[in-house]
C-alpha atoms as a PDB file:
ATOM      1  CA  UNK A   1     110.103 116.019 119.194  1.00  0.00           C
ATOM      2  CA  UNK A   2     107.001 114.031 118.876  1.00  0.00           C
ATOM      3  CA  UNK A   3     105.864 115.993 115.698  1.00  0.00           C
ATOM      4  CA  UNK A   4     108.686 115.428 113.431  1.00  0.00           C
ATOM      5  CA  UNK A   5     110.196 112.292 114.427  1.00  0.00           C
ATOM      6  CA  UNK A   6     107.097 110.339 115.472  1.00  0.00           C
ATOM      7  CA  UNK A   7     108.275 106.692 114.667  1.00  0.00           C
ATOM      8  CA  UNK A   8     111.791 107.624 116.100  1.00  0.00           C
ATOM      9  CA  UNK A   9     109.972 108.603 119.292  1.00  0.00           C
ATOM     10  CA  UNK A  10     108.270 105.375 119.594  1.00  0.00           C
ATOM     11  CA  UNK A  11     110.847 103.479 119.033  1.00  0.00           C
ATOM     12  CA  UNK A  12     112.704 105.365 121.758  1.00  0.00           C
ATOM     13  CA  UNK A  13     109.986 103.976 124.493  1.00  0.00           C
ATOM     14  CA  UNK A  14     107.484 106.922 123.960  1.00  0.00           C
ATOM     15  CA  UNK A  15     109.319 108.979 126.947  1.00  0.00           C
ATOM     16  CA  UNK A  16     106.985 111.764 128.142  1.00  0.00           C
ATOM     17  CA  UNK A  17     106.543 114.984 126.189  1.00  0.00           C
ATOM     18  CA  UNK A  18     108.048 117.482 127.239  1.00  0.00           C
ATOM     19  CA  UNK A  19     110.930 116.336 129.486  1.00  0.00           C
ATOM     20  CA  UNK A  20     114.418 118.232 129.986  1.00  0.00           C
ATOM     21  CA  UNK A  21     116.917 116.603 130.935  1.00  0.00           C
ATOM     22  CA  UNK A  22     119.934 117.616 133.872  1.00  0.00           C
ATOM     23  CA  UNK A  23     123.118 115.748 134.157  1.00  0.00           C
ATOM     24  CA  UNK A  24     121.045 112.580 133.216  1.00  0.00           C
ATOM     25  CA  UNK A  25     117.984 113.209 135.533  1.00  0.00           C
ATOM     26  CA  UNK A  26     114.393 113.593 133.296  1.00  0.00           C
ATOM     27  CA  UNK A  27     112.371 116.248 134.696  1.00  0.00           C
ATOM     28  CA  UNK A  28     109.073 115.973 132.871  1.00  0.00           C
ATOM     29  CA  UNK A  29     107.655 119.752 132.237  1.00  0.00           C
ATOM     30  CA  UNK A  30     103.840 120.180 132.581  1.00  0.00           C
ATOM     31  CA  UNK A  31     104.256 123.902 132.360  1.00  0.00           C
ATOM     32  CA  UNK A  32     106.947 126.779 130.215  1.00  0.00           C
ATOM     33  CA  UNK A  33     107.894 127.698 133.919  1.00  0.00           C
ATOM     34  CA  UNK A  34     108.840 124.301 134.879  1.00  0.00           C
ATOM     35  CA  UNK A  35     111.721 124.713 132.673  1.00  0.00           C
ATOM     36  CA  UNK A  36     112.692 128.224 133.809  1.00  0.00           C
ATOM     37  CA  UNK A  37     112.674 126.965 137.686  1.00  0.00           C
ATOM     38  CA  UNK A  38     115.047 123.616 136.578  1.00  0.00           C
ATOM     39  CA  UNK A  39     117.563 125.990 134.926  1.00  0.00           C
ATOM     40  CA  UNK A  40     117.029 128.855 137.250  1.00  0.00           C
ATOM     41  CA  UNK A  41     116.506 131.653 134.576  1.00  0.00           C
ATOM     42  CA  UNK A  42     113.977 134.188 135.309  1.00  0.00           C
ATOM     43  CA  UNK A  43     110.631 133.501 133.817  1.00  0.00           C
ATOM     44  CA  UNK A  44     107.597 135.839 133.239  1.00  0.00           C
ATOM     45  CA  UNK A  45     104.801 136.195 135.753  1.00  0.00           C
ATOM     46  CA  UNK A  46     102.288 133.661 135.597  1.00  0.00           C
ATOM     47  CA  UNK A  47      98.778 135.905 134.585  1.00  0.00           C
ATOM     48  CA  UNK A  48      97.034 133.996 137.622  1.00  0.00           C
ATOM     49  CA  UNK A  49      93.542 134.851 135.800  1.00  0.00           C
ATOM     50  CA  UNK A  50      92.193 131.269 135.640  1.00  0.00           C
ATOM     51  CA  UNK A  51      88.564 132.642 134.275  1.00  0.00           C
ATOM     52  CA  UNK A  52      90.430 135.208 131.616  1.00  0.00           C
ATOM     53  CA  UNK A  53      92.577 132.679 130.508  1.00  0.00           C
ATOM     54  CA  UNK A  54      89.834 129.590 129.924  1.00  0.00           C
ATOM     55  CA  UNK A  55      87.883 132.930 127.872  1.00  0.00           C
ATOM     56  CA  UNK A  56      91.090 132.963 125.907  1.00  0.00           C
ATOM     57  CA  UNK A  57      90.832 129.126 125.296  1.00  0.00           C
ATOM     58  CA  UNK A  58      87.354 129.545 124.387  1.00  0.00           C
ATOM     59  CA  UNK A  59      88.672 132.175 121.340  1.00  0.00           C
ATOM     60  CA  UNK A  60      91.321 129.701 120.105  1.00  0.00           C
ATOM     61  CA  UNK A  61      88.577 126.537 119.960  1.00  0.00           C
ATOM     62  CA  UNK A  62      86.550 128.843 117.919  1.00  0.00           C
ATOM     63  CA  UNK A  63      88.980 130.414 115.648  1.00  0.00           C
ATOM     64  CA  UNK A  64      89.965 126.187 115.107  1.00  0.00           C
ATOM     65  CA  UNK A  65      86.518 125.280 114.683  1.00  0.00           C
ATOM     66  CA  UNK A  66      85.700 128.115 112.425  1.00  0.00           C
ATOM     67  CA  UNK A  67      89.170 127.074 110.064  1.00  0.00           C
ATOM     68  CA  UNK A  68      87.799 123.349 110.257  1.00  0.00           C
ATOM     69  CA  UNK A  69      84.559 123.864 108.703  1.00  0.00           C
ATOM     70  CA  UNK A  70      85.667 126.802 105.715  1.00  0.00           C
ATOM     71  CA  UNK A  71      89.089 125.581 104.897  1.00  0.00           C
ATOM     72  CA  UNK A  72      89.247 123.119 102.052  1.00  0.00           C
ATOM     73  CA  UNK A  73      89.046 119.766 102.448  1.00  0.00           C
ATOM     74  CA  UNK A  74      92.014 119.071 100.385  1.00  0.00           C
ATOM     75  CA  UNK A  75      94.255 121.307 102.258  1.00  0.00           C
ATOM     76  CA  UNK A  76      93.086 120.111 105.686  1.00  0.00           C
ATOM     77  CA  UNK A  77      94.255 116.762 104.544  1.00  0.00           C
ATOM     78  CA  UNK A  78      98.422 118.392 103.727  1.00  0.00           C
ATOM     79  CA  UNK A  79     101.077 118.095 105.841  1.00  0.00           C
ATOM     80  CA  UNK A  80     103.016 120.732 107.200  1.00  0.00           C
ATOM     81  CA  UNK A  81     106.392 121.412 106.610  1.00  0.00           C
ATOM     82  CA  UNK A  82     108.597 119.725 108.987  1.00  0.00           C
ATOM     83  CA  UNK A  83     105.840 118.371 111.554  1.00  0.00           C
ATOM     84  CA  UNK A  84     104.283 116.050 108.292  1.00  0.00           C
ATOM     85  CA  UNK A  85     101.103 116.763 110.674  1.00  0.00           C
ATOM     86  CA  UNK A  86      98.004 118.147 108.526  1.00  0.00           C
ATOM     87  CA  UNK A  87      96.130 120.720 109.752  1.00  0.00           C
ATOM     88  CA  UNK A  88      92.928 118.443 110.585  1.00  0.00           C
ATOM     89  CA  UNK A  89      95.143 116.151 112.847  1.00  0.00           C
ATOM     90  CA  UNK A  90      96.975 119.800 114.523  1.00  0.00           C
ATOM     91  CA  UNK A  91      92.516 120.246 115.071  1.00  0.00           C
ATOM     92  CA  UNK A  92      92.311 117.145 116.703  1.00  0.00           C
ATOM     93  CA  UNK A  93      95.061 116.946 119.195  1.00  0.00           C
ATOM     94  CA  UNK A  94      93.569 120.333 120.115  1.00  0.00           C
ATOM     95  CA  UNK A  95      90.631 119.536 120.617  1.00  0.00           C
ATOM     96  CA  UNK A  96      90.965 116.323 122.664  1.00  0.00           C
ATOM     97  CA  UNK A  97      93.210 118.209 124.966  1.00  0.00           C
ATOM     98  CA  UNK A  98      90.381 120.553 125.509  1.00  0.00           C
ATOM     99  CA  UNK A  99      88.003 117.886 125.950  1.00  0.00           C
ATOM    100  CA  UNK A 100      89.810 116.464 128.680  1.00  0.00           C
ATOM    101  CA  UNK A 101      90.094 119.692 129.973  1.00  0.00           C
ATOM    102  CA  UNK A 102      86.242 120.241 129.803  1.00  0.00           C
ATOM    103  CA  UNK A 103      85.995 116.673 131.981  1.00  0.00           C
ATOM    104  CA  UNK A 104      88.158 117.925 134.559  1.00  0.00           C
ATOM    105  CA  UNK A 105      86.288 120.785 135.594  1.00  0.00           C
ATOM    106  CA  UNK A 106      84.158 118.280 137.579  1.00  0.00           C
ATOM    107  CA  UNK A 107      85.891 115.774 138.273  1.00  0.00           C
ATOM    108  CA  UNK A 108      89.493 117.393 139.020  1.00  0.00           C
ATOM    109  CA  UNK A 109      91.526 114.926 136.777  1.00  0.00           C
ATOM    110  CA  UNK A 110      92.880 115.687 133.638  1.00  0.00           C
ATOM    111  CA  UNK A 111      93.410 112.556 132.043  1.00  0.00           C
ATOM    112  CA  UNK A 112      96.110 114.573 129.187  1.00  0.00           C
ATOM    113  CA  UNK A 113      98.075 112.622 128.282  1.00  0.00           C
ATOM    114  CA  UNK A 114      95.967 109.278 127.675  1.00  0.00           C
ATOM    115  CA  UNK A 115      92.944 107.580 126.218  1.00  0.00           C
ATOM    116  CA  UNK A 116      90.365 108.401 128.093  1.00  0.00           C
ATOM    117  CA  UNK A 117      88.200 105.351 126.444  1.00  0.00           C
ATOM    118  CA  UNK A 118      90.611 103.115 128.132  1.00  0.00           C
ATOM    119  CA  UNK A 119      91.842 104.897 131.148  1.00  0.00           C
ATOM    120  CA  UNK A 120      95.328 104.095 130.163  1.00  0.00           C
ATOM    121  CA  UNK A 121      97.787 107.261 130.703  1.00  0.00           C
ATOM    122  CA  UNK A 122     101.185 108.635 128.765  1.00  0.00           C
ATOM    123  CA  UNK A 123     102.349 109.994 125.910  1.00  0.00           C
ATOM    124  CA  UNK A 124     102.026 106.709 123.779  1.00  0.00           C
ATOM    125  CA  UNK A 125      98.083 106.359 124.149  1.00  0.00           C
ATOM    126  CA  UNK A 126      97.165 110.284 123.810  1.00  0.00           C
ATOM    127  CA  UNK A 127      98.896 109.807 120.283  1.00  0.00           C
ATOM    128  CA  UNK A 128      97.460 106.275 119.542  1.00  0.00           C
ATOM    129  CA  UNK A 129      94.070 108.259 120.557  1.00  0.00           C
ATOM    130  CA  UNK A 130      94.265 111.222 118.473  1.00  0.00           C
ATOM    131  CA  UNK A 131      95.600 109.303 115.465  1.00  0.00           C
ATOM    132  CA  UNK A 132      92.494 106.570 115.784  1.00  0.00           C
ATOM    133  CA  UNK A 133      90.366 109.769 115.387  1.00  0.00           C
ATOM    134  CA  UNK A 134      92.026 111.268 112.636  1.00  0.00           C
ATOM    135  CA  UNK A 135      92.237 108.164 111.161  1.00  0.00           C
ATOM    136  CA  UNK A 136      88.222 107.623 111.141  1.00  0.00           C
ATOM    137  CA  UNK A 137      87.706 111.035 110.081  1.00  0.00           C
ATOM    138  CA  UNK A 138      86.292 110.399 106.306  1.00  0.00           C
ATOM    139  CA  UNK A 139      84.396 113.827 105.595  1.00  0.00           C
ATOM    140  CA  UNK A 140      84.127 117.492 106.890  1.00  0.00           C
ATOM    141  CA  UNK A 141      80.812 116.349 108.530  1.00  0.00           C
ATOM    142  CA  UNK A 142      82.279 113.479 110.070  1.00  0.00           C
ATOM    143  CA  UNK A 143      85.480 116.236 111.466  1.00  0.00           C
ATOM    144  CA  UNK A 144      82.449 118.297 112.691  1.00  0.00           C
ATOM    145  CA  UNK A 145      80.893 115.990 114.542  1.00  0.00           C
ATOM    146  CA  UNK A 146      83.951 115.665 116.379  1.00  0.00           C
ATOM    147  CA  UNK A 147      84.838 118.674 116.823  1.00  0.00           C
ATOM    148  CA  UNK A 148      81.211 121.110 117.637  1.00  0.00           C
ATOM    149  CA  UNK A 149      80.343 118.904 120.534  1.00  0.00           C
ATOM    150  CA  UNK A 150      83.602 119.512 122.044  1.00  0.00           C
ATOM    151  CA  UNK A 151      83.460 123.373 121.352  1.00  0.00           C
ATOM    152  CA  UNK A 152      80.143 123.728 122.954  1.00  0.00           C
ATOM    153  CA  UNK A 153      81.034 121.713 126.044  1.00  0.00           C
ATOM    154  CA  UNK A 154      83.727 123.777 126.785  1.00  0.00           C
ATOM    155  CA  UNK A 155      81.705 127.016 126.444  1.00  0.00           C
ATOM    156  CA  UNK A 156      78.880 125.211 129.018  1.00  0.00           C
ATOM    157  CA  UNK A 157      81.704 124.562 131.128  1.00  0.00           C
ATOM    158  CA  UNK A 158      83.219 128.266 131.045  1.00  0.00           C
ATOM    159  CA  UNK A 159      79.340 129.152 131.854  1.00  0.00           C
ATOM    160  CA  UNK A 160      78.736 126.350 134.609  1.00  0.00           C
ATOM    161  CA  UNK A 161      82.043 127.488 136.608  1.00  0.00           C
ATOM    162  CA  UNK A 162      82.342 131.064 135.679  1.00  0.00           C
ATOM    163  CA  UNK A 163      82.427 131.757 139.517  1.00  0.00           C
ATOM    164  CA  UNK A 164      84.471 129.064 140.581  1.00  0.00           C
ATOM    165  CA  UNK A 165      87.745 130.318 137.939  1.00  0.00           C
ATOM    166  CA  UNK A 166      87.663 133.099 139.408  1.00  0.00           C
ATOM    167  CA  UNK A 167      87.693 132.515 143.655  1.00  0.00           C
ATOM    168  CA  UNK A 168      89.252 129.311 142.983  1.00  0.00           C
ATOM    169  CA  UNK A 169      92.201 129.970 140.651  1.00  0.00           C
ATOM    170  CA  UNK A 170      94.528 127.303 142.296  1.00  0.00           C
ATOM    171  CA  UNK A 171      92.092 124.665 142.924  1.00  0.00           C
ATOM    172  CA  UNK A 172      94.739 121.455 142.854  1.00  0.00           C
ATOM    173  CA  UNK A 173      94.451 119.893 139.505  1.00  0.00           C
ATOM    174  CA  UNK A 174      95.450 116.270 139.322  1.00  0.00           C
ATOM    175  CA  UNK A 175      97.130 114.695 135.989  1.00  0.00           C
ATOM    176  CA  UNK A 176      99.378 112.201 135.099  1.00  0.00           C
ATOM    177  CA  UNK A 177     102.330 113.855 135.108  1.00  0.00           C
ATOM    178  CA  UNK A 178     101.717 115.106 138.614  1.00  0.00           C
ATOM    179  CA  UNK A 179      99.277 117.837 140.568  1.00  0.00           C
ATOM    180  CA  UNK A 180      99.374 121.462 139.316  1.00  0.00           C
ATOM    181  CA  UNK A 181      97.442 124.460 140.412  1.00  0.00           C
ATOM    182  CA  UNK A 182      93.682 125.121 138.241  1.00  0.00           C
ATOM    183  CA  UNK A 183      95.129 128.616 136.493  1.00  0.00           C
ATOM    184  CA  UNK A 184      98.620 126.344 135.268  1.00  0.00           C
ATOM    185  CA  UNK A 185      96.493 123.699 133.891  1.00  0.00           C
ATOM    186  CA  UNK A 186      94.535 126.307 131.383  1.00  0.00           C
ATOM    187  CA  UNK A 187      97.764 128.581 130.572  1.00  0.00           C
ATOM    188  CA  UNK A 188      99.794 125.421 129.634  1.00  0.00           C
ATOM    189  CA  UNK A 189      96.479 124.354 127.616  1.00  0.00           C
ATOM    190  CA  UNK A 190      96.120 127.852 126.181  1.00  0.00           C
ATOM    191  CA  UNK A 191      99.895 127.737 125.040  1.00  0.00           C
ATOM    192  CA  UNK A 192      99.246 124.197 123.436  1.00  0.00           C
ATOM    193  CA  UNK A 193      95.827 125.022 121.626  1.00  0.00           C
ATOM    194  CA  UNK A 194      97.405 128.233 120.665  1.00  0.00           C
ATOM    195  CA  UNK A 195     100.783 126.994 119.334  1.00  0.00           C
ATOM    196  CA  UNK A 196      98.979 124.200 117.260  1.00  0.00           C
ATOM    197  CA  UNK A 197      96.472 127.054 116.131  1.00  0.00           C
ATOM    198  CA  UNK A 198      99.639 129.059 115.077  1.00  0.00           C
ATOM    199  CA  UNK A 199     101.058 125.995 112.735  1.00  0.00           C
ATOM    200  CA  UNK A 200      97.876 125.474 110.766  1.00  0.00           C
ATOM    201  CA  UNK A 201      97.103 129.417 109.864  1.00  0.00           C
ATOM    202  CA  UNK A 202     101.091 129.738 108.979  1.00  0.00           C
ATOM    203  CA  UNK A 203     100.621 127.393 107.083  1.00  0.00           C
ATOM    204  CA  UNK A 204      97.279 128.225 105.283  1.00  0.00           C
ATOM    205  CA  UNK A 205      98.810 131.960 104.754  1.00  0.00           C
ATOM    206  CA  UNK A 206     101.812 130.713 102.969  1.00  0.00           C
ATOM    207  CA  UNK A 207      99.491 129.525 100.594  1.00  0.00           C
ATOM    208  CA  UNK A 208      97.589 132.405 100.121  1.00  0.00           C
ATOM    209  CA  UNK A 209      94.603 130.906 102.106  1.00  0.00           C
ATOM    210  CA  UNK A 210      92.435 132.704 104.480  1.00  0.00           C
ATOM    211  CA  UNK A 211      92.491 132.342 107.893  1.00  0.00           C
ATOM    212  CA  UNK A 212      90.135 133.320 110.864  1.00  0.00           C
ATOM    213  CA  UNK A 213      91.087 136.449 112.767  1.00  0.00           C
ATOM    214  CA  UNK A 214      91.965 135.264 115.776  1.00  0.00           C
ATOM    215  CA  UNK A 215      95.278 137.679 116.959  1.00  0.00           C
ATOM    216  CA  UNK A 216      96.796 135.408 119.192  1.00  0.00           C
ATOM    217  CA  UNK A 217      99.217 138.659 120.104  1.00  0.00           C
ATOM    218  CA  UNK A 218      95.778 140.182 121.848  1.00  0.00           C
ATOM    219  CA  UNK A 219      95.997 137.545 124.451  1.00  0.00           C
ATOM    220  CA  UNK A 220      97.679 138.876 127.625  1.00  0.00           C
ATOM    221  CA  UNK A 221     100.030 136.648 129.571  1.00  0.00           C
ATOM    222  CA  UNK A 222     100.838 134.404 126.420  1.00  0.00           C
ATOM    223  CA  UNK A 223     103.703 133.479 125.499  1.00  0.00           C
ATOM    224  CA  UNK A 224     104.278 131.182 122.367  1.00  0.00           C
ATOM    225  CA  UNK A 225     107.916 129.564 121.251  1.00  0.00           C
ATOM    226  CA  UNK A 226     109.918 131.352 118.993  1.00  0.00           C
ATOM    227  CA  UNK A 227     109.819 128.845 116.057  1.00  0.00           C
ATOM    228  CA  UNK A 228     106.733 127.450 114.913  1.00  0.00           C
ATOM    229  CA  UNK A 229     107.804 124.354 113.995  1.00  0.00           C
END
């Protein structure tokens, strides 16, 4: 996986992220039922509630922000067990998923995985991306200014098409890794924002650190991996 074995992954080609592989055939998954479907186990029902789910999203990018700006400095700066991500990079790759999420609200393409300064797609540049802002990330007020603008453009968006989620829920969503329905594109984003979410505040409570009080349990419909690494 990308998180632990980064420089192996690269050096693999950068294959897309997640793909599952059948007798030697890549299927590349853009959603946790893809997988169920491919190996024809029975998977839960989707929740189908497009406008309750981008809510949910909302939660998690606040609960992030709100660990960003009180946890300390030093500790946003230590890498996790096993993914040797720190919890300010797990904020960023967040967050720039949801800001390409934000964008494709009006425009209908989610440009996830890429750089969307470049317009160049895949797993490769989405990590080159997040890294190169990361990387320039010097202070908490510099992380900040990263990451409010991209919290309150999500919550103008959630105001903007409030109607839209919810008579539109399968409005045809284009990305690179193929077209998927509105309501799939914000439950896989949910799952990701959560999961990430999940990594930093195990993390921070192994250490005897506050966290914000986010119960990712209280969301209906989601369902995160059983290891959180």
């Amino acid at each position: 996986m990308i998180t632990d074995q980064r420089e192996r992954w690269r050096a693999a080609g950068s294959p897309p992220v997640p793909t599952l592989v059948i007798e030697g055939t890549p299927h590349v998954l853009q959603h946790p039922s893809d997988a169920g479907a491919l190996l024809g186990l029975e998977t839960p029902q989707a929740l189908g509630d497009a406008r309750q789910v981008a809510w949910d999203i909302d939660e998690i990018v606040g609960a992030w922000l709100e660990l960003l700006e009180t946890t300390r400095w030093a500790v946003l700066l230590e890498p996790l067990p096993r993914l040797a991500r720190t919890p300010l990079e797990l904020g960023v790759d967040t967050l720039v998923g949801i800001a390409a999420l934000t964008e494709a609200f009006s425009t209908g393409w989610f440009h996830w995985p890429g750089n969307p300064d470049t317009g160049v797609t895949g797993d490769a540049a989405v990590v080159e991306y997040q890294d190169s802002i990361a990387e320039s990330v010097r202070s908490r007020d510099e992380l900040l200014a990263f990451a409010r603008p991209v919290a309150r453009a999500w919550q103008q968006a959630l105001l903007d098409y409030d109607d839209a989620l919810q008579t539109n829920p399968g409005r045809p969503m284009r990305a690179p890794r193929g077209e998927l329905p509105w309501v799939r594109l914000l439950e896989a984003q949910r799952l990701h924002a959560a999961q990430h979410y999940r990594q930093a505040t195990t993390f921070l409570r192994e250490r005897a650190l506050p966290v914000p009080k986010l119960n990712l349990s209280a969301l209906r419909g989601l369902e995160l991996p059983q290891f959180v690494y």
